[in-house]
PDB file of N, CA and C in Angstrom:
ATOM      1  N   UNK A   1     -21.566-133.723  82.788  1.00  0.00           N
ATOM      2  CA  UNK A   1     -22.126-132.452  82.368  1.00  0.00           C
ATOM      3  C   UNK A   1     -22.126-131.477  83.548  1.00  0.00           C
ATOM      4  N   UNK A   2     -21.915-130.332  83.314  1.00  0.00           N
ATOM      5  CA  UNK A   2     -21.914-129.334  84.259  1.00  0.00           C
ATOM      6  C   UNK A   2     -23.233-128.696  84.878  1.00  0.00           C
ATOM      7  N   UNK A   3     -22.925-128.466  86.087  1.00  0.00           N
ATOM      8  CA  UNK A   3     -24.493-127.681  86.588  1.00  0.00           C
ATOM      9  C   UNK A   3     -23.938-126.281  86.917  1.00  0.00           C
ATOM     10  N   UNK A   4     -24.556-125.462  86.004  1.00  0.00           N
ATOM     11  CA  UNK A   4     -24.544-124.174  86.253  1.00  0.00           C
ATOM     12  C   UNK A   4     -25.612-123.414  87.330  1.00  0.00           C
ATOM     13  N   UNK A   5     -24.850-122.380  87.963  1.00  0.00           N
ATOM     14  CA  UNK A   5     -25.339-121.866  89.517  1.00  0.00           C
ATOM     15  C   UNK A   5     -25.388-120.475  89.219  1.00  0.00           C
ATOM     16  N   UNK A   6     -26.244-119.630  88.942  1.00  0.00           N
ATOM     17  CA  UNK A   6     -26.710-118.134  88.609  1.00  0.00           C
ATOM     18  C   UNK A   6     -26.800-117.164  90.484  1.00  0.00           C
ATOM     19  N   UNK A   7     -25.950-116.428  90.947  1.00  0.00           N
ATOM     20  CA  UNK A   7     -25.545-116.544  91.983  1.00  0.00           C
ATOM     21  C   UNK A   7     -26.001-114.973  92.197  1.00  0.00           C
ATOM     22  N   UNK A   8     -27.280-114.659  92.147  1.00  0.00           N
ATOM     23  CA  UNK A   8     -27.354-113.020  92.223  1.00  0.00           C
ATOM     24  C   UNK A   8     -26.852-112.470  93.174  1.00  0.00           C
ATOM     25  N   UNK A   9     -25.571-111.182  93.552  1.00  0.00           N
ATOM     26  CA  UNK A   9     -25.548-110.548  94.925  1.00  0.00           C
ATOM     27  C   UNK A   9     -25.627-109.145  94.474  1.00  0.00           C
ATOM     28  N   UNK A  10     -26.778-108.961  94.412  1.00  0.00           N
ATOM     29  CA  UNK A  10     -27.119-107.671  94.622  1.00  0.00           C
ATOM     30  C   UNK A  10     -28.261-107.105  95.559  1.00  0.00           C
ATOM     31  N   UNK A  11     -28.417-107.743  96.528  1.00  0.00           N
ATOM     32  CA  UNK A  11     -28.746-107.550  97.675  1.00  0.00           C
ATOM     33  C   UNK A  11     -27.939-108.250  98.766  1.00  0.00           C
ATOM     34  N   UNK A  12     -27.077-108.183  98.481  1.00  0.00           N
ATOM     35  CA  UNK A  12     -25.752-109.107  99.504  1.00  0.00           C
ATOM     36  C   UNK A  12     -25.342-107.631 100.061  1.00  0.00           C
ATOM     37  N   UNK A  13     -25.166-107.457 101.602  1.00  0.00           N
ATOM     38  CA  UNK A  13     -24.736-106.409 101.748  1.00  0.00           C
ATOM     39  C   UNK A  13     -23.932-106.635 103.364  1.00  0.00           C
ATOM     40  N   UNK A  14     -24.230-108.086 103.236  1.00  0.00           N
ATOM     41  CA  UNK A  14     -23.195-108.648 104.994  1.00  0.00           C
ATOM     42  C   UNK A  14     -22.711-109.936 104.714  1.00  0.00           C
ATOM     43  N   UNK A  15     -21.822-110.415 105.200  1.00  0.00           N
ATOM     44  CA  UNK A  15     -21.057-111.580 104.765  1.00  0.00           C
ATOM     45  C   UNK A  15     -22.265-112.403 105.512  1.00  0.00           C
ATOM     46  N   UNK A  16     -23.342-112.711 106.441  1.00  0.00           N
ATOM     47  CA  UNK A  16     -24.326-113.613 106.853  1.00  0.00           C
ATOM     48  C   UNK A  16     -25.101-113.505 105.300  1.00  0.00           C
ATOM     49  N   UNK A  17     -25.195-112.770 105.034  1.00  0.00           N
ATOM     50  CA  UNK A  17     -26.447-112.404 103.789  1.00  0.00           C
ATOM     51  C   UNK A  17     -25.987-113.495 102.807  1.00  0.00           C
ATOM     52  N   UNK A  18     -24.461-113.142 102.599  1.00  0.00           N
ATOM     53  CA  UNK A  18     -23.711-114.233 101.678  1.00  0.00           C
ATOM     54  C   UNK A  18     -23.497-115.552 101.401  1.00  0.00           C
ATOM     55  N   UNK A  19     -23.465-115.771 102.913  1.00  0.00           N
ATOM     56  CA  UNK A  19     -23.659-117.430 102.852  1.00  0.00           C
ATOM     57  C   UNK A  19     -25.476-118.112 102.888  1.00  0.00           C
ATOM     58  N   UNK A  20     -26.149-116.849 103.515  1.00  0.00           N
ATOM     59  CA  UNK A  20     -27.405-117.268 103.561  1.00  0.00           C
ATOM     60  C   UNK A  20     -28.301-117.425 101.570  1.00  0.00           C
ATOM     61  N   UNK A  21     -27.224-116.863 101.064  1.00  0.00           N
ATOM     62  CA  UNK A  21     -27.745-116.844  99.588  1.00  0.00           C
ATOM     63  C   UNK A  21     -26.833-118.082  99.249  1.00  0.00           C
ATOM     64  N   UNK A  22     -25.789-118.762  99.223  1.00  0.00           N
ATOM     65  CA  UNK A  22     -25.129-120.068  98.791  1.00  0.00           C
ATOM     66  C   UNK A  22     -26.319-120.894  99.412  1.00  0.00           C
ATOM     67  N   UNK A  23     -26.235-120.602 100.522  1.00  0.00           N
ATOM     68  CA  UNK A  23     -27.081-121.989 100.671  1.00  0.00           C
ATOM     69  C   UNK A  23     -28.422-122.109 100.026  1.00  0.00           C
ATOM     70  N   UNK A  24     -29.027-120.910 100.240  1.00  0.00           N
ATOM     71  CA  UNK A  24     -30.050-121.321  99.132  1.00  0.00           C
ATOM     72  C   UNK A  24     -30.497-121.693  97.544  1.00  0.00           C
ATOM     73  N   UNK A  25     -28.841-121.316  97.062  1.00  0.00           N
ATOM     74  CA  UNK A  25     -28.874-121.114  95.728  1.00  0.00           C
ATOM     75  C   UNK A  25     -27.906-122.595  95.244  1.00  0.00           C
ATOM     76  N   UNK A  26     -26.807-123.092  96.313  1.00  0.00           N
ATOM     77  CA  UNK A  26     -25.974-124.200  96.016  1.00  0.00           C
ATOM     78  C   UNK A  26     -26.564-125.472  96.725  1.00  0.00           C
ATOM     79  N   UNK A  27     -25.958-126.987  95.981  1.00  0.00           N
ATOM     80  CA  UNK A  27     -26.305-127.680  97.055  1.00  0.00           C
ATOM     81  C   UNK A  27     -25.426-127.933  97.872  1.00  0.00           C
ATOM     82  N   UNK A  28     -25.497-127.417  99.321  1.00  0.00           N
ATOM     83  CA  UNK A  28     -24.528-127.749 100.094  1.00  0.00           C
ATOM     84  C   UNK A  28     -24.791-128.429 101.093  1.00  0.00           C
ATOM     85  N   UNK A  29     -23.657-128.863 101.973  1.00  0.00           N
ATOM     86  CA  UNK A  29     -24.361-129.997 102.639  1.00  0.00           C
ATOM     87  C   UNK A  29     -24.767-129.571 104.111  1.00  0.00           C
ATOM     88  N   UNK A  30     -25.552-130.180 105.036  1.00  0.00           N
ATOM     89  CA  UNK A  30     -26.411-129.796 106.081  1.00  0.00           C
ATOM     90  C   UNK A  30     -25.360-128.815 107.175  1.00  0.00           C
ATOM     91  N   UNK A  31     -23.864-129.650 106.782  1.00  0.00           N
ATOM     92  CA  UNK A  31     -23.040-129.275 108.263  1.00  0.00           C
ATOM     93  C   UNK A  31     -22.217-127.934 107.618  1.00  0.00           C
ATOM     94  N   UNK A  32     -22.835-127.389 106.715  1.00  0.00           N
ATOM     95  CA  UNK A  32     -21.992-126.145 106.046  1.00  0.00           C
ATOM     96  C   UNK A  32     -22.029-125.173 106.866  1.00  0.00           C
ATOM     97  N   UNK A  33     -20.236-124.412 106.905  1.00  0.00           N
ATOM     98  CA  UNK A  33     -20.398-123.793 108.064  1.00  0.00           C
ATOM     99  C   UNK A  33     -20.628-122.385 108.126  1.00  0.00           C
ATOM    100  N   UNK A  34     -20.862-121.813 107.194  1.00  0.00           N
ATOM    101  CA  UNK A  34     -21.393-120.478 106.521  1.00  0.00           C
ATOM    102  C   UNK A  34     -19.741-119.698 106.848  1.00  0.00           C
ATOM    103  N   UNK A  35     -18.994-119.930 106.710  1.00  0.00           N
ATOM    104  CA  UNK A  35     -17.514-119.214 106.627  1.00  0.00           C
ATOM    105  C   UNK A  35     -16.979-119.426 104.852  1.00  0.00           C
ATOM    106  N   UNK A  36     -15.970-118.817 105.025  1.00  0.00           N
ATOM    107  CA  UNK A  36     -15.128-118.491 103.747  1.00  0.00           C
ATOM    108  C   UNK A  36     -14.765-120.181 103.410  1.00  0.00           C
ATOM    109  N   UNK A  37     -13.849-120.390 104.698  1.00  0.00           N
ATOM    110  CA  UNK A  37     -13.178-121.992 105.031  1.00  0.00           C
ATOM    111  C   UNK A  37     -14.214-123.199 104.811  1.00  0.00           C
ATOM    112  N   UNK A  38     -15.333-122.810 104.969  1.00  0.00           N
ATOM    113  CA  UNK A  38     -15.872-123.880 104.897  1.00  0.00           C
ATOM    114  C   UNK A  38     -16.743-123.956 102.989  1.00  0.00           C
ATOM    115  N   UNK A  39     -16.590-122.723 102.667  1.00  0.00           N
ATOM    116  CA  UNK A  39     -16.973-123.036 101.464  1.00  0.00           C
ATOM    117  C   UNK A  39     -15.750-123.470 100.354  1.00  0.00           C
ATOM    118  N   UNK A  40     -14.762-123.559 101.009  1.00  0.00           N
ATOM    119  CA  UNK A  40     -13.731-123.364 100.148  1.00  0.00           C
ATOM    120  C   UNK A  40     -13.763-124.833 100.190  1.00  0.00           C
ATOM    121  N   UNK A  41     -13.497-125.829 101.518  1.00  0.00           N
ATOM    122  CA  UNK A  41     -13.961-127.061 101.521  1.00  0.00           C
ATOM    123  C   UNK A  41     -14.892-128.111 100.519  1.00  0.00           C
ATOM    124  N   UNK A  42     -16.745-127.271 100.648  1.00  0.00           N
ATOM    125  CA  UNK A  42     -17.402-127.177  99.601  1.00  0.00           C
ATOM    126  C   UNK A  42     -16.703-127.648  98.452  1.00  0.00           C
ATOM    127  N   UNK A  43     -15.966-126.889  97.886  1.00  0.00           N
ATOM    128  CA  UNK A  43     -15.683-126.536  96.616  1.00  0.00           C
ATOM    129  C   UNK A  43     -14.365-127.257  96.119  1.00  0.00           C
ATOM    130  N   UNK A  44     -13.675-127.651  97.203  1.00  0.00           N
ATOM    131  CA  UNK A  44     -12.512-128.829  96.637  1.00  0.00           C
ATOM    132  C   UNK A  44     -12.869-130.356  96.559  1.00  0.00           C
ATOM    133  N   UNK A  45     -14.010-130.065  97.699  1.00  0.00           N
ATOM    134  CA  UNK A  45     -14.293-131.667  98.027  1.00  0.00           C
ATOM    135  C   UNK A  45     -15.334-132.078  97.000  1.00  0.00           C
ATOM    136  N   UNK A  46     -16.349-130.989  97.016  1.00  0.00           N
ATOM    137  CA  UNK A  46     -17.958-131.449  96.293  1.00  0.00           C
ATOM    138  C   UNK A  46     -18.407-130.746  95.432  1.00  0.00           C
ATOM    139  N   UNK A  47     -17.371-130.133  94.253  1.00  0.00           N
ATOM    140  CA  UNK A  47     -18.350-129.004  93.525  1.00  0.00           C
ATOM    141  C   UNK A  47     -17.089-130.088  92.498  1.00  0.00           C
ATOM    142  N   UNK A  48     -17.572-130.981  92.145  1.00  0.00           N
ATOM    143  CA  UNK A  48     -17.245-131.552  90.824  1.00  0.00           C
ATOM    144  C   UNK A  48     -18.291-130.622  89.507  1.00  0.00           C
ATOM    145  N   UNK A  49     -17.616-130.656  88.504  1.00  0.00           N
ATOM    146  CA  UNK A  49     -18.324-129.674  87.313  1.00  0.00           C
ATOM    147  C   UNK A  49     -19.236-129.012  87.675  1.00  0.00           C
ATOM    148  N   UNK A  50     -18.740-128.053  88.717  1.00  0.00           N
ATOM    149  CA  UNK A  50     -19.675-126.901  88.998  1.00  0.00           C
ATOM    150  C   UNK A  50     -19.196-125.598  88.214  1.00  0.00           C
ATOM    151  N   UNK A  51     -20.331-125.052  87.718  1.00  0.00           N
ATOM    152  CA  UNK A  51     -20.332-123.404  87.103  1.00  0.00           C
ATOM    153  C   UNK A  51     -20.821-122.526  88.010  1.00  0.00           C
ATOM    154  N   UNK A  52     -20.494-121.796  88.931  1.00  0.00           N
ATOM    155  CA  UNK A  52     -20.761-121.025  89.382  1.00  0.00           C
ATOM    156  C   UNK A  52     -20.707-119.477  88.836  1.00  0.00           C
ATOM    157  N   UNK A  53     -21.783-118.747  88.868  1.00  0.00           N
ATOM    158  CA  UNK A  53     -21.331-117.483  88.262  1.00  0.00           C
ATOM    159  C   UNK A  53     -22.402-116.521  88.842  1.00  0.00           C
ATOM    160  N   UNK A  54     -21.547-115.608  89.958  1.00  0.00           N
ATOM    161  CA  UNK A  54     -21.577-114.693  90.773  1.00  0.00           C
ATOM    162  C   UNK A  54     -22.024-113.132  89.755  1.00  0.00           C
ATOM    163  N   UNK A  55     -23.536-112.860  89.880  1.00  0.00           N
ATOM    164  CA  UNK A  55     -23.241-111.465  89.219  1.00  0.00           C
ATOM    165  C   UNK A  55     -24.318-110.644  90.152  1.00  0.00           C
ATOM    166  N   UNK A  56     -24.269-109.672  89.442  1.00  0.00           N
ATOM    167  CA  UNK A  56     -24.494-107.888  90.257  1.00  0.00           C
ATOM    168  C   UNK A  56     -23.648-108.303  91.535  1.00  0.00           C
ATOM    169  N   UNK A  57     -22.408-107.953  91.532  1.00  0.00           N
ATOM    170  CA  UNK A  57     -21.651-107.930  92.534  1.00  0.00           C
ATOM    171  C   UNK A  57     -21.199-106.716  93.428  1.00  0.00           C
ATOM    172  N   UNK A  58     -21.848-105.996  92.364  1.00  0.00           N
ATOM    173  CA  UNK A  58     -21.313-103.994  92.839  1.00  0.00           C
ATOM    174  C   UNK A  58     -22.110-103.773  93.914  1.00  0.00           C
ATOM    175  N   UNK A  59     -22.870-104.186  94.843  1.00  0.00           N
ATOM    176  CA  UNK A  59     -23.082-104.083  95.972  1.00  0.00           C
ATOM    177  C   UNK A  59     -21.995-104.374  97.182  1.00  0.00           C
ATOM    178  N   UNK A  60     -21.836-105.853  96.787  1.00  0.00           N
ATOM    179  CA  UNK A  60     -20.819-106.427  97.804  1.00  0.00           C
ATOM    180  C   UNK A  60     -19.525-105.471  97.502  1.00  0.00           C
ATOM    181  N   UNK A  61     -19.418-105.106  96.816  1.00  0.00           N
ATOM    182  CA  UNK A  61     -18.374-104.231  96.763  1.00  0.00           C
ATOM    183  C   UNK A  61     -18.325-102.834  96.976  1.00  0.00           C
ATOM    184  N   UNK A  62     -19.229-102.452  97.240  1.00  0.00           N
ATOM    185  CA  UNK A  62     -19.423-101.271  97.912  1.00  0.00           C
ATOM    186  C   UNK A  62     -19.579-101.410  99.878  1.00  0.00           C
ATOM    187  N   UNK A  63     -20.063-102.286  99.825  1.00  0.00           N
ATOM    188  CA  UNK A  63     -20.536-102.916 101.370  1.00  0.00           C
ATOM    189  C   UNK A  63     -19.409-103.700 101.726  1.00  0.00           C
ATOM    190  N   UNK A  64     -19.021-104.541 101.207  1.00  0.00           N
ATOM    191  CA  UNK A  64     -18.192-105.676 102.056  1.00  0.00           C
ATOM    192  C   UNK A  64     -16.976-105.895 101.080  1.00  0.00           C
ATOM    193  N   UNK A  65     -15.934-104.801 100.503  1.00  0.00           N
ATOM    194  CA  UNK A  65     -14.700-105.353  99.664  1.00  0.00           C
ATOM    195  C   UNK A  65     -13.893-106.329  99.923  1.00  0.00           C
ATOM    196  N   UNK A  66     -13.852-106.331 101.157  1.00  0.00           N
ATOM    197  CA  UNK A  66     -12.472-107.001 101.556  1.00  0.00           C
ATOM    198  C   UNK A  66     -13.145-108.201 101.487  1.00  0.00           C
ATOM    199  N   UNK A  67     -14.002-108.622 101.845  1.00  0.00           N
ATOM    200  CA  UNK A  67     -14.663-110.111 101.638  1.00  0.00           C
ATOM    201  C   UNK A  67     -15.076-110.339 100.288  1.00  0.00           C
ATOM    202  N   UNK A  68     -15.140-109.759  99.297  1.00  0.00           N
ATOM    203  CA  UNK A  68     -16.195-109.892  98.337  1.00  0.00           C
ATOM    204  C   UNK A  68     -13.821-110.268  97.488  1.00  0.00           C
ATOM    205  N   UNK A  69     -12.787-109.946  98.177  1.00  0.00           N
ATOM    206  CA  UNK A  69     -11.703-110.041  97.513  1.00  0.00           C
ATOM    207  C   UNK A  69     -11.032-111.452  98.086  1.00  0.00           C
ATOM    208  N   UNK A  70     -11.473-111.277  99.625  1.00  0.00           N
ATOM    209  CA  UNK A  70     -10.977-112.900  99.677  1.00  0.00           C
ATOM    210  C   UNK A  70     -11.730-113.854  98.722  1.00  0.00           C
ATOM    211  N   UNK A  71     -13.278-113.981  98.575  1.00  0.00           N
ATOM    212  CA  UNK A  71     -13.776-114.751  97.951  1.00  0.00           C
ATOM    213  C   UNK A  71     -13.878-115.051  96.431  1.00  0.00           C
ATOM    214  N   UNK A  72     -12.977-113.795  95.964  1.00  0.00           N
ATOM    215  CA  UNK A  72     -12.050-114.113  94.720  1.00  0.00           C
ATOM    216  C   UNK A  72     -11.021-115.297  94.828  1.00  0.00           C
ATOM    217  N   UNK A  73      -9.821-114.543  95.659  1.00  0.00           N
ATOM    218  CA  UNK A  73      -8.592-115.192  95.727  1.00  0.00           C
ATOM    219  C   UNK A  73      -9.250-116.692  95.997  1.00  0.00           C
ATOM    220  N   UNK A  74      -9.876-116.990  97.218  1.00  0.00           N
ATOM    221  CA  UNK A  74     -10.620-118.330  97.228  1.00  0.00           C
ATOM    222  C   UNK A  74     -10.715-118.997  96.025  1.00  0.00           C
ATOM    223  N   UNK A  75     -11.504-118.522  95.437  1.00  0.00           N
ATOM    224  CA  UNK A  75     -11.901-118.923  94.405  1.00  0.00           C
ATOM    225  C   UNK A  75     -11.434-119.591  93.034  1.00  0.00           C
ATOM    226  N   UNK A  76      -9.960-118.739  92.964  1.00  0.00           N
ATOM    227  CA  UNK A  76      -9.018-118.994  92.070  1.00  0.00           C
ATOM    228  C   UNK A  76      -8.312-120.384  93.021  1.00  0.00           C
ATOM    229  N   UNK A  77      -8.090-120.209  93.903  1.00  0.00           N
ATOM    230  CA  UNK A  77      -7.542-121.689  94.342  1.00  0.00           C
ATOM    231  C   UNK A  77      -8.193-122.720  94.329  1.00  0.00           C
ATOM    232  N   UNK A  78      -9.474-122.819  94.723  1.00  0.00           N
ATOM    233  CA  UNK A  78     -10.284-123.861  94.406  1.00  0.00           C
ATOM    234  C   UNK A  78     -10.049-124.217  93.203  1.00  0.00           C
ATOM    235  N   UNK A  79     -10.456-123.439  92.068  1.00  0.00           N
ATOM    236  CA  UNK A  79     -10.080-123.505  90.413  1.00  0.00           C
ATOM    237  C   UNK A  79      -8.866-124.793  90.029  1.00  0.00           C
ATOM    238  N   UNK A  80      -7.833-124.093  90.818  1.00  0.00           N
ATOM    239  CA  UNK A  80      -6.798-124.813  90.629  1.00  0.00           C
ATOM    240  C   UNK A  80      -6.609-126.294  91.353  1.00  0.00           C
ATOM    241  N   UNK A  81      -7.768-126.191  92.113  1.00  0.00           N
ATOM    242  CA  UNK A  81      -7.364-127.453  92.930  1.00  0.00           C
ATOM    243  C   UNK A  81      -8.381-128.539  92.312  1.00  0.00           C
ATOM    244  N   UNK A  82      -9.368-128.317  92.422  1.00  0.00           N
ATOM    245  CA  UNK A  82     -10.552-128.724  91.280  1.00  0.00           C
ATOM    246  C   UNK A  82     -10.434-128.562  89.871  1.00  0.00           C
ATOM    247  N   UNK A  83      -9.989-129.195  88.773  1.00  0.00           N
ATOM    248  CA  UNK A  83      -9.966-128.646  87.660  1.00  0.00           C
ATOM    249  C   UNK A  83     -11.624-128.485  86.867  1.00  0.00           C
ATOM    250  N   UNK A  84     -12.546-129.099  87.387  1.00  0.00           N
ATOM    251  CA  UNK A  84     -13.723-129.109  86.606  1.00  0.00           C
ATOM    252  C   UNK A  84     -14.408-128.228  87.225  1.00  0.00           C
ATOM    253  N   UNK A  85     -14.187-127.258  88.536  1.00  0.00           N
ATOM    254  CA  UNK A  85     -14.537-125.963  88.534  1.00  0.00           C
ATOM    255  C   UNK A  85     -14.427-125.104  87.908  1.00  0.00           C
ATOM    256  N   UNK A  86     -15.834-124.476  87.371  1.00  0.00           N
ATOM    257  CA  UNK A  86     -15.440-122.493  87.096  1.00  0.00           C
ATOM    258  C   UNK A  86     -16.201-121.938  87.669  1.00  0.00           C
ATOM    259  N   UNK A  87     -15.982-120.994  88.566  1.00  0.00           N
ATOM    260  CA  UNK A  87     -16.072-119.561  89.244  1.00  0.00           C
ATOM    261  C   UNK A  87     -16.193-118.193  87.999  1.00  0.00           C
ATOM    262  N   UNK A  88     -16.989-117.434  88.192  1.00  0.00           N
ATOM    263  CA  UNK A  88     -16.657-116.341  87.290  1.00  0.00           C
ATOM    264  C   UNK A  88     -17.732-115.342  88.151  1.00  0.00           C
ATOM    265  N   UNK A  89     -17.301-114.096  87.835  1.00  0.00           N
ATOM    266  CA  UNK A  89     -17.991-112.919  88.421  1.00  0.00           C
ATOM    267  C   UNK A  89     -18.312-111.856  87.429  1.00  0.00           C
ATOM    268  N   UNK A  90     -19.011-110.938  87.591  1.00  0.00           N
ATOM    269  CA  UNK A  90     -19.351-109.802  86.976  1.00  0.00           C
ATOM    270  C   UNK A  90     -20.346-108.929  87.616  1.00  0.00           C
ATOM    271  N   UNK A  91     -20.092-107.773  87.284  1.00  0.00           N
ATOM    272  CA  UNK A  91     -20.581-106.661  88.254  1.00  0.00           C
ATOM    273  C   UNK A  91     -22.199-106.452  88.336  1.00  0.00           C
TER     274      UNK A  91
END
């Protein structure tokens, strides 16, 4: 069965802010390295039937695009590499 992850960023407004909200919101493990790389890790190795779903995102996207686009593209690869991942976003 899946565990769904309600991922608010709408007070995300620095990529520290970002990982400081995964960790509080995912279970991740102690040696997580608050980078892109290391969540991507996360997420091939240990997010068996995970739902993740990222919303009020229109901050990070006003503040931080270019990160808030890698952690798309990320995202879609994990997808593919994990099949019992889903990722989804909305504004």
């Amino acid at each position: 069965m899946a565990q769904v992850f309600y991922i608010d960023l709408a007070d995300v407004t620095t990529t520290e802010q970002f990982h400081e909200t995964l960790v509080k919101e995912l279970p991740l493990p102690e040696h997580y390295g608050h980078n892109l790389d290391a969540l991507y890790d996360v997420l091939t190795d240990e997010a068996r039937d995970w739902n993740i779903i990222y919303y009020n995102t229109t901050t990070m996207e006003k503040e931080i695009p270019d990160y808030l686009g890698k952690l798309k593209k990320l995202s879609l690869r994990a997808q593919k590499e994990e099949e019992s991942l889903q990722i989804r976003f909305y504004p």
